[in-house]
C-alpha atoms as a PDB file:
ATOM      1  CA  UNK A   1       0.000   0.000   0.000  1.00  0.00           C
ATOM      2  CA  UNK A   2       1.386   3.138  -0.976  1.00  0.00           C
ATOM      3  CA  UNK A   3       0.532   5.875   1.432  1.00  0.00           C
ATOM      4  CA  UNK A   4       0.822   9.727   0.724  1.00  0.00           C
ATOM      5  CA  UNK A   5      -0.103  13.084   2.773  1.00  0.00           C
ATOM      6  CA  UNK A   6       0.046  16.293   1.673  1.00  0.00           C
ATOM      7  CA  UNK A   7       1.937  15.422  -1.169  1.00  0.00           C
ATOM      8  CA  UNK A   8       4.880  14.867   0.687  1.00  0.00           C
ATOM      9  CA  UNK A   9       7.196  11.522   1.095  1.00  0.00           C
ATOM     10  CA  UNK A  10       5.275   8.638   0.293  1.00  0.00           C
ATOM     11  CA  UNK A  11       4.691   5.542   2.179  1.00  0.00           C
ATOM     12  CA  UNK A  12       4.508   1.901   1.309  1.00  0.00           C
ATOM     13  CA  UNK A  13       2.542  -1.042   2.943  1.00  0.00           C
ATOM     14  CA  UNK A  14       2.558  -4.381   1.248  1.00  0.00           C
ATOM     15  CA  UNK A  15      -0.274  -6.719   2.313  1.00  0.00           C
ATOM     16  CA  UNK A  16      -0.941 -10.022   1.161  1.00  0.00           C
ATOM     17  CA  UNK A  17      -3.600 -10.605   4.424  1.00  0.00           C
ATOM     18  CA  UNK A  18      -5.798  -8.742   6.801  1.00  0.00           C
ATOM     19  CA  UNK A  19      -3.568  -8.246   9.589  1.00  0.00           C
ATOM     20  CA  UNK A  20      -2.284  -4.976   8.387  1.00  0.00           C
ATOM     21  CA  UNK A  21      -6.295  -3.622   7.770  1.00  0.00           C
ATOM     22  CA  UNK A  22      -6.169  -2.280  10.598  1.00  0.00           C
ATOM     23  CA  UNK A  23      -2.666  -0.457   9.545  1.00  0.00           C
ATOM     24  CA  UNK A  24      -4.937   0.896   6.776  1.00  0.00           C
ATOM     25  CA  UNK A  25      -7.638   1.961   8.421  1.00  0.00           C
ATOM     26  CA  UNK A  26      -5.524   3.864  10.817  1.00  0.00           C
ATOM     27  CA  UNK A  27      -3.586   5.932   8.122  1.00  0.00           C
ATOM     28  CA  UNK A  28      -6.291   6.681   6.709  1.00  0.00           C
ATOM     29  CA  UNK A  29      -8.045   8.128   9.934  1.00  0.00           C
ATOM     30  CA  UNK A  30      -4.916   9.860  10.000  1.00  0.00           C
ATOM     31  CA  UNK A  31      -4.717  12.127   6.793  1.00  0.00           C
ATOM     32  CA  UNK A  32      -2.913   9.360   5.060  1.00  0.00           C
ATOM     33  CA  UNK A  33      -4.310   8.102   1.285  1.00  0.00           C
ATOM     34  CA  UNK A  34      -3.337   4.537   1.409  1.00  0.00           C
ATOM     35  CA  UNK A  35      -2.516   2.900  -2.343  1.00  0.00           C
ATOM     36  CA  UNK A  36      -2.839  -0.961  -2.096  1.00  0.00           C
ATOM     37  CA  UNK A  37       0.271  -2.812  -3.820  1.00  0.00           C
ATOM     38  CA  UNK A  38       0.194  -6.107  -4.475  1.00  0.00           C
ATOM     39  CA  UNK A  39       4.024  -7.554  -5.329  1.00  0.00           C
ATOM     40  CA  UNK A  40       7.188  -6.964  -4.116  1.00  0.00           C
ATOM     41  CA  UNK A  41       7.493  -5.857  -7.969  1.00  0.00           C
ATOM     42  CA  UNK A  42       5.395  -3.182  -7.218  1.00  0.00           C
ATOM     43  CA  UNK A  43       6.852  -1.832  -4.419  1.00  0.00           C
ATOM     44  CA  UNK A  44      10.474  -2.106  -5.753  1.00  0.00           C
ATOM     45  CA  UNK A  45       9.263  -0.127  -8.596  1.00  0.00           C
ATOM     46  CA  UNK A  46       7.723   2.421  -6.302  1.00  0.00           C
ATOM     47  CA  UNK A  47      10.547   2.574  -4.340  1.00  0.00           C
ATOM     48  CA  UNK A  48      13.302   3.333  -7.018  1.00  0.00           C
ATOM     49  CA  UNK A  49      13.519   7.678  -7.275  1.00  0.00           C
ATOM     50  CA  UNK A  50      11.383   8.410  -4.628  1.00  0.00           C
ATOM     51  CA  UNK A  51      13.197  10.528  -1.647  1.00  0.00           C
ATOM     52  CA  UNK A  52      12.131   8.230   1.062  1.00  0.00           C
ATOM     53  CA  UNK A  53       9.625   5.767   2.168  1.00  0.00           C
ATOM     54  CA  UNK A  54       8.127   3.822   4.604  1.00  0.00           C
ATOM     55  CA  UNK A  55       7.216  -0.128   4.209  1.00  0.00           C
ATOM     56  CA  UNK A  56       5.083  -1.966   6.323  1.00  0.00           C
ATOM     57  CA  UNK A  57       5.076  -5.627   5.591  1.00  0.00           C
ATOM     58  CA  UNK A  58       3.720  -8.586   7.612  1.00  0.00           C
ATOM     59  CA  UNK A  59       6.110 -11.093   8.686  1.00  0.00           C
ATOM     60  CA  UNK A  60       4.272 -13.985   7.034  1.00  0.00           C
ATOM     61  CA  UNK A  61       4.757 -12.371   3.682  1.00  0.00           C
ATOM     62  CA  UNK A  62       8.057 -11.325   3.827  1.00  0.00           C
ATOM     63  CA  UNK A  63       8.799 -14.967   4.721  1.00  0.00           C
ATOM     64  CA  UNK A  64       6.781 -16.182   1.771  1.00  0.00           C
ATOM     65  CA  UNK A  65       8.252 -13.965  -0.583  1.00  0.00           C
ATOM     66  CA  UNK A  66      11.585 -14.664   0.440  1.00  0.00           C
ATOM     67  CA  UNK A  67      13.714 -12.292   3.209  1.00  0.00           C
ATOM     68  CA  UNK A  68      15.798 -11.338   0.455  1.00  0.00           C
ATOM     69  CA  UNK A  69      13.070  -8.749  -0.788  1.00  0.00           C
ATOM     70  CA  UNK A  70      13.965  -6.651   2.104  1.00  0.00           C
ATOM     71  CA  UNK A  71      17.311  -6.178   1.203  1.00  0.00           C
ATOM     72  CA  UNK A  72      16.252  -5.208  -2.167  1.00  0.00           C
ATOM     73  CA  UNK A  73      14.261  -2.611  -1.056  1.00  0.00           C
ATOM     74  CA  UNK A  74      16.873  -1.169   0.665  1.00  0.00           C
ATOM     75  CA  UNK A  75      19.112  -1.134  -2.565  1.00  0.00           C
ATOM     76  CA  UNK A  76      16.050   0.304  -4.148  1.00  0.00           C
ATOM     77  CA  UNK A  77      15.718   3.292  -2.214  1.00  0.00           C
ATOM     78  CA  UNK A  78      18.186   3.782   0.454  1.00  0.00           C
ATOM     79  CA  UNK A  79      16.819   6.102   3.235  1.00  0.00           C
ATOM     80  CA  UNK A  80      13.637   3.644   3.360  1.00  0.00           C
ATOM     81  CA  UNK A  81      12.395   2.330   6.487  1.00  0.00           C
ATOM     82  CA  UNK A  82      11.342  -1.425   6.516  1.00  0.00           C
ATOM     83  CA  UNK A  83       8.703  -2.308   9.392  1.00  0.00           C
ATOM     84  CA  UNK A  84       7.500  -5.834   9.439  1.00  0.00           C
ATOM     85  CA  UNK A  85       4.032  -6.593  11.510  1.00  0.00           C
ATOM     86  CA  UNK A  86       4.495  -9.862  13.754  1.00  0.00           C
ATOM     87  CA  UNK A  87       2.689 -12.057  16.440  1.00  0.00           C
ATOM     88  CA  UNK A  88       4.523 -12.255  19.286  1.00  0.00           C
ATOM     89  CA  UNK A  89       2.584 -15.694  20.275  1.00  0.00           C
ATOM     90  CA  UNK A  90       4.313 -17.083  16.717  1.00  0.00           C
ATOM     91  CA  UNK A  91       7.794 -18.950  17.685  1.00  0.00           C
ATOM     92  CA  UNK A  92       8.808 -18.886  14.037  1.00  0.00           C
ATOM     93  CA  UNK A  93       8.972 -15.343  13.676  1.00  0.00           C
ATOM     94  CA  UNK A  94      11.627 -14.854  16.251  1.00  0.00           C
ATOM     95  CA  UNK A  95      13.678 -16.329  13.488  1.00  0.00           C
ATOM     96  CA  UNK A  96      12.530 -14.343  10.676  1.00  0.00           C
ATOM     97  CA  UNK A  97      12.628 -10.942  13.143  1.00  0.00           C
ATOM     98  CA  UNK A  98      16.573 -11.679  13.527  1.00  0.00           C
ATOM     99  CA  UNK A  99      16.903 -12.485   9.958  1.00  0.00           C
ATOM    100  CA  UNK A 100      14.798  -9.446   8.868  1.00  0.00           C
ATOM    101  CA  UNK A 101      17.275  -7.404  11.356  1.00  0.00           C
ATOM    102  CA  UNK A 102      20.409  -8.673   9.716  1.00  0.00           C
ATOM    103  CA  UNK A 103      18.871  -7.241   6.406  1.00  0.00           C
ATOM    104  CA  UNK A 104      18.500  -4.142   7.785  1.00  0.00           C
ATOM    105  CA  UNK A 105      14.955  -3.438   8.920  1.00  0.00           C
ATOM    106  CA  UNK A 106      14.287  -0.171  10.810  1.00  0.00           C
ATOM    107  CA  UNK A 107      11.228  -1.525  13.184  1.00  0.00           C
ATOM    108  CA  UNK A 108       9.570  -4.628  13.973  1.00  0.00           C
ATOM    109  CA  UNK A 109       5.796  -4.023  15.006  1.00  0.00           C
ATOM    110  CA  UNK A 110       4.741  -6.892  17.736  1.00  0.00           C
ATOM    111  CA  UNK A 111       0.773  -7.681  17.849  1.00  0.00           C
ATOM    112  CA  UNK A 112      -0.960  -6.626  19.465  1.00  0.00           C
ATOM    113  CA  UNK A 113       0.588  -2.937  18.979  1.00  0.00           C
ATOM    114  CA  UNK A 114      -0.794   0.481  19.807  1.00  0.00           C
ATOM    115  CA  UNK A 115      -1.734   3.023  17.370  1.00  0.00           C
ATOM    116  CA  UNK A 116       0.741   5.547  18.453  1.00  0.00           C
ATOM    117  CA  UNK A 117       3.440   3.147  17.360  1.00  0.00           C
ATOM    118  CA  UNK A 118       2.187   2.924  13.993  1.00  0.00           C
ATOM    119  CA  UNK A 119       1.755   6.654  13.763  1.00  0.00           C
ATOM    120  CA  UNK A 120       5.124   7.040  14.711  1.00  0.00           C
ATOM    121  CA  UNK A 121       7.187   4.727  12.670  1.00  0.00           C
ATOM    122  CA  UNK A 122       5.099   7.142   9.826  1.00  0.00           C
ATOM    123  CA  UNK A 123       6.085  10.331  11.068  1.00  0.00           C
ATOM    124  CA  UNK A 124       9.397  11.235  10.691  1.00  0.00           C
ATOM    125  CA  UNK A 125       9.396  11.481   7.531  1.00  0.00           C
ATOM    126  CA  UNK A 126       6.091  12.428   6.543  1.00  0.00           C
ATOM    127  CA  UNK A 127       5.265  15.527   8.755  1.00  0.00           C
END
């Protein structure tokens, strides 16, 4: 999901599921215009030129898609920030949070999370 407000720095949210809805839902209560994308395709090509950006993406897909996707957006556009969305109550994703670290993720997002945390990984660049 590509986000924008007031035409400033975008941001990106890749969902595959419903647990980031709520992610949606929030941005958009929050003067962010969500834009849905739907590949890793599509947010590499998003990424590439634009100033900065944020990515939310749930652990699940990341791990489907392949851990290496995170790294590529990180070649794609360099100042991005890479938050993944994961259940705390899931064992496996301890291993994919410390993989996802070593690829250079700025945040990891535990559910349940409040909304100020999502508001604030958002933020910094798009004030």
């Amino acid at each position: 999901m590509i986000i924008h407000r007031r035409d400033v720095t975008p941001l990106l949210l890749l969902a595959d599921n419903n647990k980031l809805i709520h992610i949606e839902q929030l941005l958009l209560l929050s003067n962010y215009a969500p834009i849905v994308a739907t590949s890793s395709n599509e947010v590499l090509q998003y990424l590439r030129g634009k100033e900065c950006a944020t990515v939310f993406i749930d652990c699940e897909t990341a791990a489907t898609i392949g851990l290496g996707v995170l790294s590529k957006f990180k070649v794609a556009n360099p100042s991005c920030r890479v938050v993944m969305i994961c259940s705390r109550d899931h064992k496996a994703h301890r291993d994919i949070i410390r993989e996802a670290f070593e690829r250079g993720i700025y945040s990891c997002l535990l559910i349940p999370f409040e909304d100020w945390e999502v508001l604030t990984m958002v933020q910094f660049y798009h004030l």
